[in-house]
Protein backbone atom coordinates (compact mmCIF):
# COMPACT_ATOMS: atom_id res chain seq x y z
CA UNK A 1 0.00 0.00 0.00
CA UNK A 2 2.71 2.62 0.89
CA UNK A 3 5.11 1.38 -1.94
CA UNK A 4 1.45 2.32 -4.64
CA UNK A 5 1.04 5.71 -2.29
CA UNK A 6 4.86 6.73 -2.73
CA UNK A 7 4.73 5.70 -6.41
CA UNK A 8 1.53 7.31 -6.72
CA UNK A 9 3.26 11.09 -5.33
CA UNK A 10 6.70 10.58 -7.30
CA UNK A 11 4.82 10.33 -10.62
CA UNK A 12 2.33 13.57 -9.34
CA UNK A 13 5.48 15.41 -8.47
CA UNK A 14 7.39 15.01 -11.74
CA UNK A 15 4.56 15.65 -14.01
CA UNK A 16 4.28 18.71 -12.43
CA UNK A 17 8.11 19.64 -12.85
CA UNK A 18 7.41 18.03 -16.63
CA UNK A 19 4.39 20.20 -17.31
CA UNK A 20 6.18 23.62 -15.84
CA UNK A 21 9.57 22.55 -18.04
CA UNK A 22 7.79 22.10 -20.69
CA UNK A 23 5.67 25.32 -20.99
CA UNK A 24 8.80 27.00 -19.92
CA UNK A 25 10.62 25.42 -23.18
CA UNK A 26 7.98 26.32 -25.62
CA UNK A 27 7.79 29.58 -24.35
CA UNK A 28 11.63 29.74 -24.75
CA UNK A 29 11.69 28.33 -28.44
CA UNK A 30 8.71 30.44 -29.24
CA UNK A 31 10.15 34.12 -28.48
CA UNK A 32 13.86 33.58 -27.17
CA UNK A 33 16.65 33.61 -29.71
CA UNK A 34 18.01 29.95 -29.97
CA UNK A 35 19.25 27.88 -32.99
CA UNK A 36 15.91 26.34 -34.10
CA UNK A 37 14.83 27.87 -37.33
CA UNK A 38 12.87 30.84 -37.06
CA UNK A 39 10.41 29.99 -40.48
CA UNK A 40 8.48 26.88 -37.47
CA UNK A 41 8.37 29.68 -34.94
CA UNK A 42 4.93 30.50 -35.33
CA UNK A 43 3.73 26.64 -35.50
CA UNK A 44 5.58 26.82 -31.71
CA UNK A 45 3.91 29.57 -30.66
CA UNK A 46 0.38 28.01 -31.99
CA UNK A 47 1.25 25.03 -30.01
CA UNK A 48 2.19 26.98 -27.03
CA UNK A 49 -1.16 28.98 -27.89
CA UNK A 50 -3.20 25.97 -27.71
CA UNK A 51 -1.80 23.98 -24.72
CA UNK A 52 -2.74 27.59 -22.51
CA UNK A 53 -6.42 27.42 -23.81
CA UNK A 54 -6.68 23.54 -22.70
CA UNK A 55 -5.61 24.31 -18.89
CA UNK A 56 -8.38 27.32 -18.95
CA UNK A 57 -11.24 25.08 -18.50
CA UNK A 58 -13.64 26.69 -16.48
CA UNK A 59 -15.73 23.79 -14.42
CA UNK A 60 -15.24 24.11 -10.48
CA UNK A 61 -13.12 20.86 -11.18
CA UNK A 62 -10.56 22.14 -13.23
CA UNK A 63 -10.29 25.43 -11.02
CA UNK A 64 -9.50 23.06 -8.51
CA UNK A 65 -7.04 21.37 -9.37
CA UNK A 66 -5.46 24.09 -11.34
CA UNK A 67 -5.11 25.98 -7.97
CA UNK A 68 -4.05 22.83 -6.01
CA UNK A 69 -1.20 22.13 -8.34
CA UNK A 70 -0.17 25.72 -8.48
CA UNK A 71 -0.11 25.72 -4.40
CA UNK A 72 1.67 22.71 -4.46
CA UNK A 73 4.07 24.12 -6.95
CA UNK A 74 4.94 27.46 -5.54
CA UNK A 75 5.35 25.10 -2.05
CA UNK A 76 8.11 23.10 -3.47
CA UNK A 77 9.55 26.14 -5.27
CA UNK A 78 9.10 25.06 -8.67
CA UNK A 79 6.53 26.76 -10.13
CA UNK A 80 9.09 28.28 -12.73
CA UNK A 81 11.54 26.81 -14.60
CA UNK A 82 15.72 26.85 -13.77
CA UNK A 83 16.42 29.31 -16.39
CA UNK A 84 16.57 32.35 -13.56
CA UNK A 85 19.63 30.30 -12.36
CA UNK A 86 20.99 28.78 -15.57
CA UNK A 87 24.25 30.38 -16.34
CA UNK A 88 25.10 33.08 -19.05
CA UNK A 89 20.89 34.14 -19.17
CA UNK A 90 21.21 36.42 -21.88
CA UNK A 91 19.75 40.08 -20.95
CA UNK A 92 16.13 40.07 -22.24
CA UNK A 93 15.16 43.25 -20.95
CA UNK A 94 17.02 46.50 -19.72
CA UNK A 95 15.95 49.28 -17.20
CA UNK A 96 17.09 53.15 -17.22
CA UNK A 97 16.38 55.57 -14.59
CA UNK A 98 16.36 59.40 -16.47
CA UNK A 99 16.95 61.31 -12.68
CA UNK A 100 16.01 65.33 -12.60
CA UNK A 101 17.14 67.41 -10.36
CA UNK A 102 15.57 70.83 -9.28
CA UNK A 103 18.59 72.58 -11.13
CA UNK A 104 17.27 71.12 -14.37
CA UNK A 105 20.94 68.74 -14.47
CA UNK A 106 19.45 65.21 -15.85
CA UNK A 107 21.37 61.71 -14.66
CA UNK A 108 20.91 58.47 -16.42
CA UNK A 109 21.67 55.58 -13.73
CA UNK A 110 21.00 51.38 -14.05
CA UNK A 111 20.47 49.01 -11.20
CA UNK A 112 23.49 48.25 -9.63
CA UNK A 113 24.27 44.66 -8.37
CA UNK A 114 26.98 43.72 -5.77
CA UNK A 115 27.94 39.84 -7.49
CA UNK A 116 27.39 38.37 -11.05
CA UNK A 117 25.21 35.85 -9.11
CA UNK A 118 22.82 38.89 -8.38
CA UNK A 119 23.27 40.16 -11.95
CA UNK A 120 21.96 36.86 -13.21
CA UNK A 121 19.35 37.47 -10.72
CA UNK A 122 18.28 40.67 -11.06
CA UNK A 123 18.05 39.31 -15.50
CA UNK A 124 15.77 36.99 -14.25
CA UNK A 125 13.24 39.50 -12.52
CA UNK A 126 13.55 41.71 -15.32
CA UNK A 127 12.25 39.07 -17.75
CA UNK A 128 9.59 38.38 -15.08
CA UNK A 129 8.67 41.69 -15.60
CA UNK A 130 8.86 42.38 -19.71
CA UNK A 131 6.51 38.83 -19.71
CA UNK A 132 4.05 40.50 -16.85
CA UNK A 133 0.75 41.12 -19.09
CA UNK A 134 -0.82 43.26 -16.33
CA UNK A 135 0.24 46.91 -16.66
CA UNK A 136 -0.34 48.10 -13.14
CA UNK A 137 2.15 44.89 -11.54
CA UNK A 138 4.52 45.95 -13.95
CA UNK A 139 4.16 49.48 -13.24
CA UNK A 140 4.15 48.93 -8.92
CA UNK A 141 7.49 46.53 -9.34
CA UNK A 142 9.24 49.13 -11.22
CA UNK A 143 8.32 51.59 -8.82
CA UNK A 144 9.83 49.87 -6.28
CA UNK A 145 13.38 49.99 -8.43
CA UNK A 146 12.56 53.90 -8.97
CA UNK A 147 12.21 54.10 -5.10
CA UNK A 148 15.49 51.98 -4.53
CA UNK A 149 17.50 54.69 -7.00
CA UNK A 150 15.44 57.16 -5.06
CA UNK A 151 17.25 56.31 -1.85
CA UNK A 152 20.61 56.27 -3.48
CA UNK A 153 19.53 59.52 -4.97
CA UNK A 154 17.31 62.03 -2.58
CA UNK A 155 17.76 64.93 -4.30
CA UNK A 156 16.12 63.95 -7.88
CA UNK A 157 12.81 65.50 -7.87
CA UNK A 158 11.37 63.32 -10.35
CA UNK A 159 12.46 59.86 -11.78
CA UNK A 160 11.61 58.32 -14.67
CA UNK A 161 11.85 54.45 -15.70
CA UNK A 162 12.72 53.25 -19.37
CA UNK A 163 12.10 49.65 -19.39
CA UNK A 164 12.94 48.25 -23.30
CA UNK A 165 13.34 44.80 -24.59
CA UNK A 166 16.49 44.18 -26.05
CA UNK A 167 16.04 42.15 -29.57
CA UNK A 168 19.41 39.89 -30.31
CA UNK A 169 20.33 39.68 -34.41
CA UNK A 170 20.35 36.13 -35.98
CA UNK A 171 23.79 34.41 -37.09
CA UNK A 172 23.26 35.49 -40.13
CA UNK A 173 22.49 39.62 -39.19
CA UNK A 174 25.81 39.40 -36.56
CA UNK A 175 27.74 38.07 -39.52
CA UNK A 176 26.82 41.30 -41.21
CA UNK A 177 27.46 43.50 -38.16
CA UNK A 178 24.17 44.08 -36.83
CA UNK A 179 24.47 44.19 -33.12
CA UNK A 180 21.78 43.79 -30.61
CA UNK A 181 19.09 46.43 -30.75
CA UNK A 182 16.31 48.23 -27.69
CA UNK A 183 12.90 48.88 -28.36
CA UNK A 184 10.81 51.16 -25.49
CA UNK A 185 8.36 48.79 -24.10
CA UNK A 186 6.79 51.87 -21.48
CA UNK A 187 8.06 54.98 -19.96
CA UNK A 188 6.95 55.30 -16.09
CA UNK A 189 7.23 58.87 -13.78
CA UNK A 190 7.96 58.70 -10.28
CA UNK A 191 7.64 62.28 -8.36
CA UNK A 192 8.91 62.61 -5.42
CA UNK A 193 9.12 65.89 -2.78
CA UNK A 194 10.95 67.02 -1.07
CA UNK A 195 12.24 65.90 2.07
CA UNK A 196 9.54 62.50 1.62
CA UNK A 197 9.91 59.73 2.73
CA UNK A 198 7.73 57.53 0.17
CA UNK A 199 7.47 58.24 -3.19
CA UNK A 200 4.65 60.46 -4.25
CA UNK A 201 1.66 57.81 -5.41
């Protein structure tokens, strides 16, 4: 009876870490530059497409399980896929702070890290963020980086956060000398007055 129960849990357990690798990969091959050809990129993405729409079934069954397995998973820690720790993560995303001052001067400043580990790190919550599809998470979690350069920074009046995705060339395009290339995803102010000690909501 135990030896059925224990088999029973190992094979719930690693169909779960199957199911989140596996969404994590397509995702991957879908948008992330690898060496898969990019003409069967959209038959990836239509497969990725139409995996999503079979969890979303709506009966009080499937809602339950959905949330039981993503309970379990964030429990166990692996409701994501090891790419936020794999080594050499590419930069997916990049964030500028344009700081103002009261004397009109104008400072451009990035996050700062203190260890490559936190560099990989801090990649990884970036990308969390550029994939975010709700505008006001994305917006509050870059607020709290505007607030951290804030600290550093109490004398900017204003702040403002350029988060842009950063598009790497094919073989092919690098061959040619095309280098990688930022496009503006949102812009996001951040006022803050003087002598505060939160930022202005």
């Amino acid at each position: 009876m135990w030896t059925r129960l224990y088999t029973a849990c190992f094979a719930v357990h690693f169909s779960l870490l199957a199911a989140v690798s596996g969404r994590e990969l397509l995702w991957f091959v879908a948008h992330g530059p690898t060496i898969l050809p990019s003409s069967s990129r959209q038959s990836r993405e239509n497969s990725n497409e139409t995996l999503s729409n079979a969890v979303r079934n709506k009966s009080p069954i499937a809602i339950a399980v959905r949330q039981s397995a993503k309970t379990y998973l964030h429990l166990a820690g692996s409701e994501v896929g090891y790419g936020f720790f794999a080594p050499n993560v590419p930069d997916s995303f990049r964030l500028v702070f344009e700081l103002h001052y009261r004397d009109g001067r104008v400072e451009y400043v990035l996050p700062t890290v203190r260890s490559r580990a936190a560099g990989l790190r801090l990649a990884g919550v970036l990308d969390k963020i550029g994939r975010n599809p709700v505008e006001k998470v994305r917006k509050v979690m870059i607020g709290l980086f505007a607030y951290s350069i804030w600290r550093e920074h109490p004398t900017a009046v204003s702040i403002r956060a350029i988060f842009a995705s950063v598009t790497l060339p094919t073989a092919a395009e690098y061959e040619e000398g095309a280098r990688k290339s930022h496009q503006v995803i949102a812009a996001y102010d951040f006022d803050f007055p003087d002598n505060a000690a939160e930022p202005e909501k």
